[in-house]
Every structure is written in C-alpha cells, then in structure tokens.
N, C-alpha and C. Protein backbone atom coordinates (compact mmCIF):
# COMPACT_ATOMS: atom_id res chain seq x y z
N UNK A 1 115.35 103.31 98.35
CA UNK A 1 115.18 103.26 99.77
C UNK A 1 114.42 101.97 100.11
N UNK A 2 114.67 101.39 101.05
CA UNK A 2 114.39 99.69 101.56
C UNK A 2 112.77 100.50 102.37
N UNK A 3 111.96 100.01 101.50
CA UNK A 3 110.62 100.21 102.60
C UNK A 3 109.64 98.98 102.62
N UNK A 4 109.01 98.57 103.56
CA UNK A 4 108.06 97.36 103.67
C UNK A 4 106.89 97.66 103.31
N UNK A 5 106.20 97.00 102.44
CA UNK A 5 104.52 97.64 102.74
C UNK A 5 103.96 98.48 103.59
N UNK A 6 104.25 97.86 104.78
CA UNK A 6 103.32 98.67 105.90
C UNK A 6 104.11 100.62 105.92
N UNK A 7 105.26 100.61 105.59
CA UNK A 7 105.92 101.95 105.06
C UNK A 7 105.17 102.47 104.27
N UNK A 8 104.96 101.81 103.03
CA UNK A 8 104.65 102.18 101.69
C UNK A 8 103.17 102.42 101.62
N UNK A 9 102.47 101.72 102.89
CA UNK A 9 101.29 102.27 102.99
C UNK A 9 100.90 103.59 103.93
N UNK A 10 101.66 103.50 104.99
CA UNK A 10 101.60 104.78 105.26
C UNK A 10 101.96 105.67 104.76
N UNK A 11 103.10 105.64 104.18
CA UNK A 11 103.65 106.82 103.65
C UNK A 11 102.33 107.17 102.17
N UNK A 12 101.69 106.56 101.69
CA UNK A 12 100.57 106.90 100.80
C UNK A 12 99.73 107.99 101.67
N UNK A 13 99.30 107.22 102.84
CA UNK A 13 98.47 108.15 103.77
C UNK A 13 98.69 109.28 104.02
N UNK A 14 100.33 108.96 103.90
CA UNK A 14 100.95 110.72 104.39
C UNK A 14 100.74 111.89 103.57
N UNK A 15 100.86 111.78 102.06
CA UNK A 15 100.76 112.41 100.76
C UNK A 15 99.94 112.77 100.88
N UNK A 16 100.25 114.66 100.58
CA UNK A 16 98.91 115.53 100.35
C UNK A 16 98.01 115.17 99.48
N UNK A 17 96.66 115.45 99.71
CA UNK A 17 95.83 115.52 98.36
C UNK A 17 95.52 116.34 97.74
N UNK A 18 95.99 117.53 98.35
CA UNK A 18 95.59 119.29 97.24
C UNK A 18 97.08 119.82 97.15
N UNK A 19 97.40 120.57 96.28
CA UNK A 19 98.68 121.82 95.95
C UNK A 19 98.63 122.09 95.19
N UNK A 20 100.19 122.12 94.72
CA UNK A 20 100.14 123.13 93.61
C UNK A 20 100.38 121.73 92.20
N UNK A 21 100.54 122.50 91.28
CA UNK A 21 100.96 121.64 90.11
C UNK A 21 102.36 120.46 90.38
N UNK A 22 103.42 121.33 90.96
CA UNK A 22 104.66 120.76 90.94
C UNK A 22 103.95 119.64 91.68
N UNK A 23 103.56 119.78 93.20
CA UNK A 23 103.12 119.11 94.07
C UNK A 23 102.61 118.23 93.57
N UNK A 24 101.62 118.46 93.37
CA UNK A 24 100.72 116.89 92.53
C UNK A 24 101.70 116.02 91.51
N UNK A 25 102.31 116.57 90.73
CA UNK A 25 103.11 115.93 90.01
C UNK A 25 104.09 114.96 91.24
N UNK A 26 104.55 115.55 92.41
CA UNK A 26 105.43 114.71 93.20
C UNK A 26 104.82 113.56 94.06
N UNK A 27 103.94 113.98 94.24
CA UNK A 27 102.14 113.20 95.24
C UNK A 27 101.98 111.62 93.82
N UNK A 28 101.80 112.24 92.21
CA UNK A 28 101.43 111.00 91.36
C UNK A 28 102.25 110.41 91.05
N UNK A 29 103.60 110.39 91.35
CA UNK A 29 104.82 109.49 91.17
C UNK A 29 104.98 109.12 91.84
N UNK A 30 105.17 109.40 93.57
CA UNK A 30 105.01 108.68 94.58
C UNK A 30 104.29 107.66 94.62
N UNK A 31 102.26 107.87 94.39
CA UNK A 31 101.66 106.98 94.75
C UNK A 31 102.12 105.80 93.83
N UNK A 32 102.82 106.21 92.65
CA UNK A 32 103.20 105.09 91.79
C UNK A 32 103.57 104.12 92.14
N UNK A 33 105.52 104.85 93.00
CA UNK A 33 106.32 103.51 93.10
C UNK A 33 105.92 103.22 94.23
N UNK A 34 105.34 103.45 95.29
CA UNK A 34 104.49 103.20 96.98
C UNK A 34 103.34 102.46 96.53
N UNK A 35 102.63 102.67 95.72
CA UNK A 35 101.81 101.42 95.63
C UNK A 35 102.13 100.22 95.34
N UNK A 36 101.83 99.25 96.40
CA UNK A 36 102.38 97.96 95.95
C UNK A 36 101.92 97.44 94.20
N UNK A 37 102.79 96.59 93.35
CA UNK A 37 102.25 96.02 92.20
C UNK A 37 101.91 94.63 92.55
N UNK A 38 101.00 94.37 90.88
CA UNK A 38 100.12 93.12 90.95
C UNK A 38 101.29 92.32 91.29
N UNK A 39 102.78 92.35 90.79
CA UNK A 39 103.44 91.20 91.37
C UNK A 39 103.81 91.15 92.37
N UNK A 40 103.72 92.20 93.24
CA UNK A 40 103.96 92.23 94.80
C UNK A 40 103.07 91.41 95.54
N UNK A 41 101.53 92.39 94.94
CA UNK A 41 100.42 91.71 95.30
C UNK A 41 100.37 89.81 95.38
N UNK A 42 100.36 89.26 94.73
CA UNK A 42 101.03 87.81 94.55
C UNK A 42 102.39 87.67 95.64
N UNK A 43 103.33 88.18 95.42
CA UNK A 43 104.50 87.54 95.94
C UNK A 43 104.08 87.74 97.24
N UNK A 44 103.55 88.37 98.01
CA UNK A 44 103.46 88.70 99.50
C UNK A 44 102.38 88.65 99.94
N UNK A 45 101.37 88.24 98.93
CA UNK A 45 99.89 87.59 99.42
C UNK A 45 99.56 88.58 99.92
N UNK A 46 99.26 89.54 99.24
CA UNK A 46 98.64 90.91 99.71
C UNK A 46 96.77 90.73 99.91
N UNK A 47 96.61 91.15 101.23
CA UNK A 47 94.73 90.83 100.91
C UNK A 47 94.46 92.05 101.57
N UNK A 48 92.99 92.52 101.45
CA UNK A 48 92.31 93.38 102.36
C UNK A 48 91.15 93.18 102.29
N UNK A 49 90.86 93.21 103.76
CA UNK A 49 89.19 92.94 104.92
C UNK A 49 89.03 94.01 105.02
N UNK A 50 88.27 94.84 104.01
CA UNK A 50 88.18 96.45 104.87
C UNK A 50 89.01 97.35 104.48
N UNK A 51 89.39 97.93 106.52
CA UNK A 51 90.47 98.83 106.28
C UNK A 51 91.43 98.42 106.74
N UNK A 52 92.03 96.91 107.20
CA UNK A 52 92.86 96.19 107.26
C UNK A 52 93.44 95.50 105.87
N UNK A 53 95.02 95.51 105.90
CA UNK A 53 95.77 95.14 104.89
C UNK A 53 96.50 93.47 105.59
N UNK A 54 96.79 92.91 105.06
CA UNK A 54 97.68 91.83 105.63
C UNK A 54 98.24 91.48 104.37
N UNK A 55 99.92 90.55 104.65
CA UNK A 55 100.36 90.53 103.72
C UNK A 55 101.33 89.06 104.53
N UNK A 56 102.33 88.56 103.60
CA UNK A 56 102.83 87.48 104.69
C UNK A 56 104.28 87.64 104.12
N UNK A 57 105.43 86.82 104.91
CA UNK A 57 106.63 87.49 104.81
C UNK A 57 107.41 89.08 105.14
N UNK A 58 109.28 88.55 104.87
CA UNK A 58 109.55 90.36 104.71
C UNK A 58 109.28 90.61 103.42
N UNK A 59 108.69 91.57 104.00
CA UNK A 59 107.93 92.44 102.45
C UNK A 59 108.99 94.14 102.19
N UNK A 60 110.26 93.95 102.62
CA UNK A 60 111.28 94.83 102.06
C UNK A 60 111.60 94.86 101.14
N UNK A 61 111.63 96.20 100.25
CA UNK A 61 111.86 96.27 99.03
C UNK A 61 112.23 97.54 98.70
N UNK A 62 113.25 97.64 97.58
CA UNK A 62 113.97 98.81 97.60
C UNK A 62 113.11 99.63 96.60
N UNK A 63 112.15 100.36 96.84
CA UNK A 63 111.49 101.78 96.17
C UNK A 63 112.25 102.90 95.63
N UNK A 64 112.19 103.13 94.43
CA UNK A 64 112.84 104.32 94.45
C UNK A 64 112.07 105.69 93.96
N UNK A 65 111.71 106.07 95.64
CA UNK A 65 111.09 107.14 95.88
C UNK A 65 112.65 108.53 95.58
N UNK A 66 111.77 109.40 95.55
CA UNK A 66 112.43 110.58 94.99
C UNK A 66 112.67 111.71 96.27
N UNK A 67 113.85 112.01 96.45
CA UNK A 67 113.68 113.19 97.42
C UNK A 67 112.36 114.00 97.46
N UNK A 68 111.74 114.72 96.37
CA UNK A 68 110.76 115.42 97.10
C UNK A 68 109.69 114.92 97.44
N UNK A 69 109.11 113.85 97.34
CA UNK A 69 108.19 112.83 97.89
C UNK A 69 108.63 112.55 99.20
N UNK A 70 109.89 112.39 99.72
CA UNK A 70 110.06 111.70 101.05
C UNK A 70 110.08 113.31 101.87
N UNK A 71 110.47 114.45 101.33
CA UNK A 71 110.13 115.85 101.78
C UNK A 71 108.93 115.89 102.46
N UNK A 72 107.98 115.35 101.07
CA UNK A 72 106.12 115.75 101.63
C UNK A 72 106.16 114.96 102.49
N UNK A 73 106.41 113.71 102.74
CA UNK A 73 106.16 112.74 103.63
C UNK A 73 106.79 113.35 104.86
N UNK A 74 107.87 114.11 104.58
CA UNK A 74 108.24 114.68 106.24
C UNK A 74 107.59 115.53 106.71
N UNK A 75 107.23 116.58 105.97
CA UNK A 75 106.44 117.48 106.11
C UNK A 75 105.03 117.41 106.95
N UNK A 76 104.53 116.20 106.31
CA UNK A 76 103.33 115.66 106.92
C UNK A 76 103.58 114.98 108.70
N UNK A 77 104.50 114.07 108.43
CA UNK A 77 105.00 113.62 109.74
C UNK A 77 105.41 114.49 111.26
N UNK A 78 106.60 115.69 110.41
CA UNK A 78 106.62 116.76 111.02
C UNK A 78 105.35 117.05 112.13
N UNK A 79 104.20 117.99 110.87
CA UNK A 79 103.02 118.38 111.26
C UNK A 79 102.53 117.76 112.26
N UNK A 80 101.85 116.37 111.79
CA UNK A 80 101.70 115.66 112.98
C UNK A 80 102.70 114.94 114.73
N UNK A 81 103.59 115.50 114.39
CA UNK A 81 104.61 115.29 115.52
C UNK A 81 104.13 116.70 116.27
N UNK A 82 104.50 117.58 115.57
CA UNK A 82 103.84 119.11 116.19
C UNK A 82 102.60 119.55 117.15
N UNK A 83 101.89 118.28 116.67
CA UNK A 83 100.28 118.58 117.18
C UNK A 83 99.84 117.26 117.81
N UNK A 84 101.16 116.91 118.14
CA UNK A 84 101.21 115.67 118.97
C UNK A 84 100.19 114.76 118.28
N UNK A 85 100.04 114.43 117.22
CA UNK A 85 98.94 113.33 116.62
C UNK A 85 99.69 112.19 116.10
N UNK A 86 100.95 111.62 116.25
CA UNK A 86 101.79 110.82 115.88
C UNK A 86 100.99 109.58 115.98
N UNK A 87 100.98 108.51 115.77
CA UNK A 87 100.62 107.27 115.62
C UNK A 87 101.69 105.97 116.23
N UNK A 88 101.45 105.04 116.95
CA UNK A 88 102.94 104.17 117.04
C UNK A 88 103.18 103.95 115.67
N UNK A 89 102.32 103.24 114.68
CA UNK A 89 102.69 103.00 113.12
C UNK A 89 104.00 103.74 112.60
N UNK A 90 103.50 105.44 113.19
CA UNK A 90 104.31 106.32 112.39
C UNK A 90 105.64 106.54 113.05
N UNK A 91 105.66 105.80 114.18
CA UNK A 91 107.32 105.76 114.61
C UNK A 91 108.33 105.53 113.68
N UNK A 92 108.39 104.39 113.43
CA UNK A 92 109.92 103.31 112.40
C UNK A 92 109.84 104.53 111.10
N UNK A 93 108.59 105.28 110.53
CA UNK A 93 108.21 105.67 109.60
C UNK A 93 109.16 107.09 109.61
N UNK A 94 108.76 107.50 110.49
CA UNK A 94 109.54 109.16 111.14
C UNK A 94 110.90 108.91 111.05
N UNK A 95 111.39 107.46 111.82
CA UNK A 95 112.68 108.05 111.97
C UNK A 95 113.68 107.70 110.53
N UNK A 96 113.41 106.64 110.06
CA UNK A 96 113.65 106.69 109.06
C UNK A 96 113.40 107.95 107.59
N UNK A 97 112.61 108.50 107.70
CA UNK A 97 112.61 109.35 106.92
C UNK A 97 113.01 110.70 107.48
N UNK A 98 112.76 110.84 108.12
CA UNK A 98 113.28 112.22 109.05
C UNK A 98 114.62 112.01 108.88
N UNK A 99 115.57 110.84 109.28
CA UNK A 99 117.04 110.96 109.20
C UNK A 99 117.39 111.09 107.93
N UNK A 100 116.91 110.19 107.06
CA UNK A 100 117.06 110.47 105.60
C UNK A 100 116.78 112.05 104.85
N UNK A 101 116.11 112.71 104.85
CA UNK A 101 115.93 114.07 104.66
C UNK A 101 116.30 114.93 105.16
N UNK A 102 116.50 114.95 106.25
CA UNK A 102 117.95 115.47 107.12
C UNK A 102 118.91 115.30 106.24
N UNK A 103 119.59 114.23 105.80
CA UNK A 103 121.08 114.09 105.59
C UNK A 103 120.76 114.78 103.71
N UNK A 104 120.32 114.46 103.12
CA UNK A 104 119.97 115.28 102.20
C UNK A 104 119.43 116.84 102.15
N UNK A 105 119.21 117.52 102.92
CA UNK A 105 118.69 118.77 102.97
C UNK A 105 120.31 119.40 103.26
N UNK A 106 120.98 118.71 104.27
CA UNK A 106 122.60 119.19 104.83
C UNK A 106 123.58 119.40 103.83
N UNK A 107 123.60 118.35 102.84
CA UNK A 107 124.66 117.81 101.99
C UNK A 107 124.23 118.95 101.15
C-alpha cells in the first residue's frame, strides 16, 4: 500500500497499545514496516523538534502493511469518527483506509 510518512505516522498513533496476544503480535509488525528506516531517515531528511516531524520531498512508499493492521487502524479511526474526535490529519488517512478495508472485508 503507497503511504507517505505523514500516513505512516499516524497510522502508528492509531495502533492500540493493550490486547490480546494475536493483537500485539499485529500492533509489532505494523510498527515495524510504518516505522520509517535509517534509510528513509537519510533519503527524506527525516528530523524532529519535539513533537514535530519534518521531512523533505514525496515521501511515498509502498509499505507492506497487512490486512489486520490496516483493520486496527480502522477500527481506531472508526471510533474516533463516532465520537466526532477526527482530526483534519486523519482525513486522506480514513479515506484511504476505510475504502481499502471495505473492499477486503466484501471480497
């Protein structure tokens, strides 16, 4: 799946931090391929001031996150759509994954 940093960082944010076994197991593979690497870090001049990230360029890159990771990530998104706590950030984030898990949950 084509995600940019700023995806790959939210979508970290999104990931539970408590469950069950399976769960965690899907939560520590995620943070894997979603965390940017040291060669990312370099190629896209990754820095952080804080709790600000900056990075330079398109920073698209094809992740290969796993259906049930992009699940939790809906799940979470969901929730917060529910309780009206959405974020603008989490717009591009929602719809993209929301359509994507959709079309996989159907099939």
């Amino acid at each position: 799946m084509m995600l940019t940093v700023a995806h790959r960082l939210l979508a970290l944010g999104l990931l539970p931090t408590e469950g069950s076994f399976v769960t965690l197991r899907i939560v520590r593979d995620a943070q894997a391929v979603l965390a940017p690497s040291a060669e990312e870090v370099e190629r896209f001049q990754i820095t952080q001031d804080g709790d600000q990230v900056r990075w330079v360029g398109d920073t698209s890159t094809d992740v290969p996150i796993t259906d049930a990771a992009v699940k939790l990530i809906c799940v979470k998104l969901k929730s917060l759509d529910e309780s009206k706590a959405l974020i603008m950030d989490h717009l591009s984030l929602y719809d993209m994954l929301t359509h994507t898990s959709d079309a996989t949950t159907s099939a």
